[in-house]
PDB file of N, CA and C in Angstrom:
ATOM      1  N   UNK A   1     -16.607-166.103 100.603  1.00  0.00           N
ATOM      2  CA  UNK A   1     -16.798-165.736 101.998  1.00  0.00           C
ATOM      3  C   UNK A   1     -17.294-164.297 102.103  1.00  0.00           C
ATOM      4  N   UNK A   2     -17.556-163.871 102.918  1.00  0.00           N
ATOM      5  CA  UNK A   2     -18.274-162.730 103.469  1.00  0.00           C
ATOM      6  C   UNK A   2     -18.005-161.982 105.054  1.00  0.00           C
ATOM      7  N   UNK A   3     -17.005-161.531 105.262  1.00  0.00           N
ATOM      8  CA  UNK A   3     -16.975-161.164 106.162  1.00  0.00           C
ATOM      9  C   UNK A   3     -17.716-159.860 106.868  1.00  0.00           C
ATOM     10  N   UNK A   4     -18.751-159.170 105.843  1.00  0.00           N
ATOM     11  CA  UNK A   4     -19.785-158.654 106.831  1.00  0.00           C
ATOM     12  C   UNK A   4     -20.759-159.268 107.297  1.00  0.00           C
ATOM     13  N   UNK A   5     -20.517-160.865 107.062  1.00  0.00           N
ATOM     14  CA  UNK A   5     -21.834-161.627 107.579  1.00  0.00           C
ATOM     15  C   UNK A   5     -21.140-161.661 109.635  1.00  0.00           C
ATOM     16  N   UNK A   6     -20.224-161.813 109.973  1.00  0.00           N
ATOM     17  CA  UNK A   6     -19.559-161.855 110.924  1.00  0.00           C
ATOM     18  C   UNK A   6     -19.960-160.684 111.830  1.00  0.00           C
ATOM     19  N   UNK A   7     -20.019-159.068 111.076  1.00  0.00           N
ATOM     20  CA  UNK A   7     -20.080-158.263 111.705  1.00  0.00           C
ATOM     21  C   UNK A   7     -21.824-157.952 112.337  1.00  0.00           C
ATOM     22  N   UNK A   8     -21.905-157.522 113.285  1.00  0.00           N
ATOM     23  CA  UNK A   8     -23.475-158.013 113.852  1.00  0.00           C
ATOM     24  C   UNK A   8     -24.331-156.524 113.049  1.00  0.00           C
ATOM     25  N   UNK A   9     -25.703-156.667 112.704  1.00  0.00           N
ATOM     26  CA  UNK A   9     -26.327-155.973 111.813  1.00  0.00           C
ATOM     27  C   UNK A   9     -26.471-154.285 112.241  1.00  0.00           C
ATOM     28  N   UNK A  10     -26.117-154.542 113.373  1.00  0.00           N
ATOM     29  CA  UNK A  10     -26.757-153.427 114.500  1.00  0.00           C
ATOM     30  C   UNK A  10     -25.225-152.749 114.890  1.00  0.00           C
ATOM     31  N   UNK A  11     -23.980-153.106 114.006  1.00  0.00           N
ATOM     32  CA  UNK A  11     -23.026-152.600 114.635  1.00  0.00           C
ATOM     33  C   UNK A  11     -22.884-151.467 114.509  1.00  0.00           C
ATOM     34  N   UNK A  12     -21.766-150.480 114.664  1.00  0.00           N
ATOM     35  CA  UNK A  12     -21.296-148.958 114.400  1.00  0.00           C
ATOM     36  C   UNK A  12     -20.877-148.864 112.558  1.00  0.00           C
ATOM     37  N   UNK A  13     -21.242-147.527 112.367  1.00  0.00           N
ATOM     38  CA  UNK A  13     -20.750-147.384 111.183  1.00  0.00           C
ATOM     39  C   UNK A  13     -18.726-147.343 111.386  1.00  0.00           C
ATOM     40  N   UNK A  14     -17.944-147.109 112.209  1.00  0.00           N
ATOM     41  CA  UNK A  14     -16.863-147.306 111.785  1.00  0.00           C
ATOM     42  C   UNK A  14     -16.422-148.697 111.910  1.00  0.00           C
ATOM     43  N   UNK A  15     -17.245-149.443 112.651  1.00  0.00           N
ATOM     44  CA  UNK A  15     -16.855-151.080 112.624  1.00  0.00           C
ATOM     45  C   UNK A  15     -17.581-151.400 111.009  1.00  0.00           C
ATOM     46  N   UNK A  16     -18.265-151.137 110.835  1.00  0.00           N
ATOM     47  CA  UNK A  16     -18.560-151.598 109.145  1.00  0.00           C
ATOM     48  C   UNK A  16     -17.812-151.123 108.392  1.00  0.00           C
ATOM     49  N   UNK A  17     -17.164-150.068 108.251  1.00  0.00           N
ATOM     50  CA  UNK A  17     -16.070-149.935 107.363  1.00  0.00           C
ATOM     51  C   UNK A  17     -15.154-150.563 107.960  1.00  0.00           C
ATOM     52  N   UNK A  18     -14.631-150.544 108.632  1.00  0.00           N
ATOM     53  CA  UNK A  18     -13.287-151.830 109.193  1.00  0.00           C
ATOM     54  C   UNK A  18     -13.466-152.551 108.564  1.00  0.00           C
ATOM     55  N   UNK A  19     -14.391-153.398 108.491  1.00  0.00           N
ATOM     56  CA  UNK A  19     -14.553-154.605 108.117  1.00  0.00           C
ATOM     57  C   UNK A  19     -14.783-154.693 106.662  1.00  0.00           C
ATOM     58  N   UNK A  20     -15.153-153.641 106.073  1.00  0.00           N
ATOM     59  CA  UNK A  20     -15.414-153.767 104.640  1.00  0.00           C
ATOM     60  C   UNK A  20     -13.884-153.639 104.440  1.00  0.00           C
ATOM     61  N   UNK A  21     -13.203-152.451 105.055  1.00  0.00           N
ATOM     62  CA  UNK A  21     -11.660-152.213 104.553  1.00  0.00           C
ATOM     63  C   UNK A  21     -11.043-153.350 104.468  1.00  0.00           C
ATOM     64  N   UNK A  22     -11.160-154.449 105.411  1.00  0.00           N
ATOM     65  CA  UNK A  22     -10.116-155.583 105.568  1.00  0.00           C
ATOM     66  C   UNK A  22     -10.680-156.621 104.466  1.00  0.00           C
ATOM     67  N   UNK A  23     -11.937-156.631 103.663  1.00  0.00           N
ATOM     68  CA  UNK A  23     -12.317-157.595 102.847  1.00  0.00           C
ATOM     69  C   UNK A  23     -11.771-156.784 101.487  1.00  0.00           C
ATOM     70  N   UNK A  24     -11.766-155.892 101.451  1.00  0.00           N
ATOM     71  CA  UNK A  24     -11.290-155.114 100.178  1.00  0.00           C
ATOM     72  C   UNK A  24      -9.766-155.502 100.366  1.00  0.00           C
ATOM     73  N   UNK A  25      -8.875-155.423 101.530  1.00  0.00           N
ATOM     74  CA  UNK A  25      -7.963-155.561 101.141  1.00  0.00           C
ATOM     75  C   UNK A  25      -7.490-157.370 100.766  1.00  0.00           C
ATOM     76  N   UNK A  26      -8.404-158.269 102.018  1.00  0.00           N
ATOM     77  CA  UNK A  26      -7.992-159.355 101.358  1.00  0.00           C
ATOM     78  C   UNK A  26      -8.462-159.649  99.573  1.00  0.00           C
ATOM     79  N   UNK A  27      -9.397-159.019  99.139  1.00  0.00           N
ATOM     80  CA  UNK A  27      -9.873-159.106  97.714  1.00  0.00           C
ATOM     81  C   UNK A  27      -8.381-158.754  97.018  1.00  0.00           C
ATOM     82  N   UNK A  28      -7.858-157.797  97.096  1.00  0.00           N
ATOM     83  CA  UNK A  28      -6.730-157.460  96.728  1.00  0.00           C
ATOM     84  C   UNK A  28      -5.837-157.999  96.599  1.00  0.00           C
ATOM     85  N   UNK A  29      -4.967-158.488  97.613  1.00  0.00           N
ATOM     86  CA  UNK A  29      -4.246-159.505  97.786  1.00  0.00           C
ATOM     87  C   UNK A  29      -5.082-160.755  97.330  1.00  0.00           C
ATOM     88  N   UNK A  30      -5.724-161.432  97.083  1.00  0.00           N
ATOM     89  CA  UNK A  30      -5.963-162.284  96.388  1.00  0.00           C
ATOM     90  C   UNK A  30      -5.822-162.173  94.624  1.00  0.00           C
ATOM     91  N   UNK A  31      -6.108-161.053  93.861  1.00  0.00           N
ATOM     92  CA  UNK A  31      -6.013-160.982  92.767  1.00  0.00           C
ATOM     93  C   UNK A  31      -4.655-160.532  92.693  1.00  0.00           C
ATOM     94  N   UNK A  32      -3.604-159.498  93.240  1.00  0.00           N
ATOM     95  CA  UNK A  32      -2.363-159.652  92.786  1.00  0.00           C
ATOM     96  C   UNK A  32      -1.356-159.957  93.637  1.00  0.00           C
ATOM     97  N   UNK A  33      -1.804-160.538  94.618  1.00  0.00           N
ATOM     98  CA  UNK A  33      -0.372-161.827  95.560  1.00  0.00           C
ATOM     99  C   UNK A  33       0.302-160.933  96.349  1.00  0.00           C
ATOM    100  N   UNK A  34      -0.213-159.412  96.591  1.00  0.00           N
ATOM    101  CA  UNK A  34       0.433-159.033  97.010  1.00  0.00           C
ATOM    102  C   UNK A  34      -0.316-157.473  97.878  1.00  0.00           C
ATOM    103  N   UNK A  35      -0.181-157.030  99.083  1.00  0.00           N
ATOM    104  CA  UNK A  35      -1.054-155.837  99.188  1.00  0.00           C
ATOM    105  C   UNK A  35      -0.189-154.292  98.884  1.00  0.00           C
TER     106      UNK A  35
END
């Protein structure tokens, strides 16, 4: 999955890091079960 496909191309740079932050953290929690 990809959740900067969600975020629109034209958004703000602090909504693109949001959104990168929250995929980094689900990446995380997926490899050790835990954040």
């Amino acid at each position: 999955y990809n959740l900067a496909m969600v975020v629109a191309p034209d958004a703000s740079a602090p909504v693109k890091a949001v959104a990168d932050h929250i995929r980094a953290t689900f990446e995380l929690f997926r490899e050790t079960g835990k954040f």
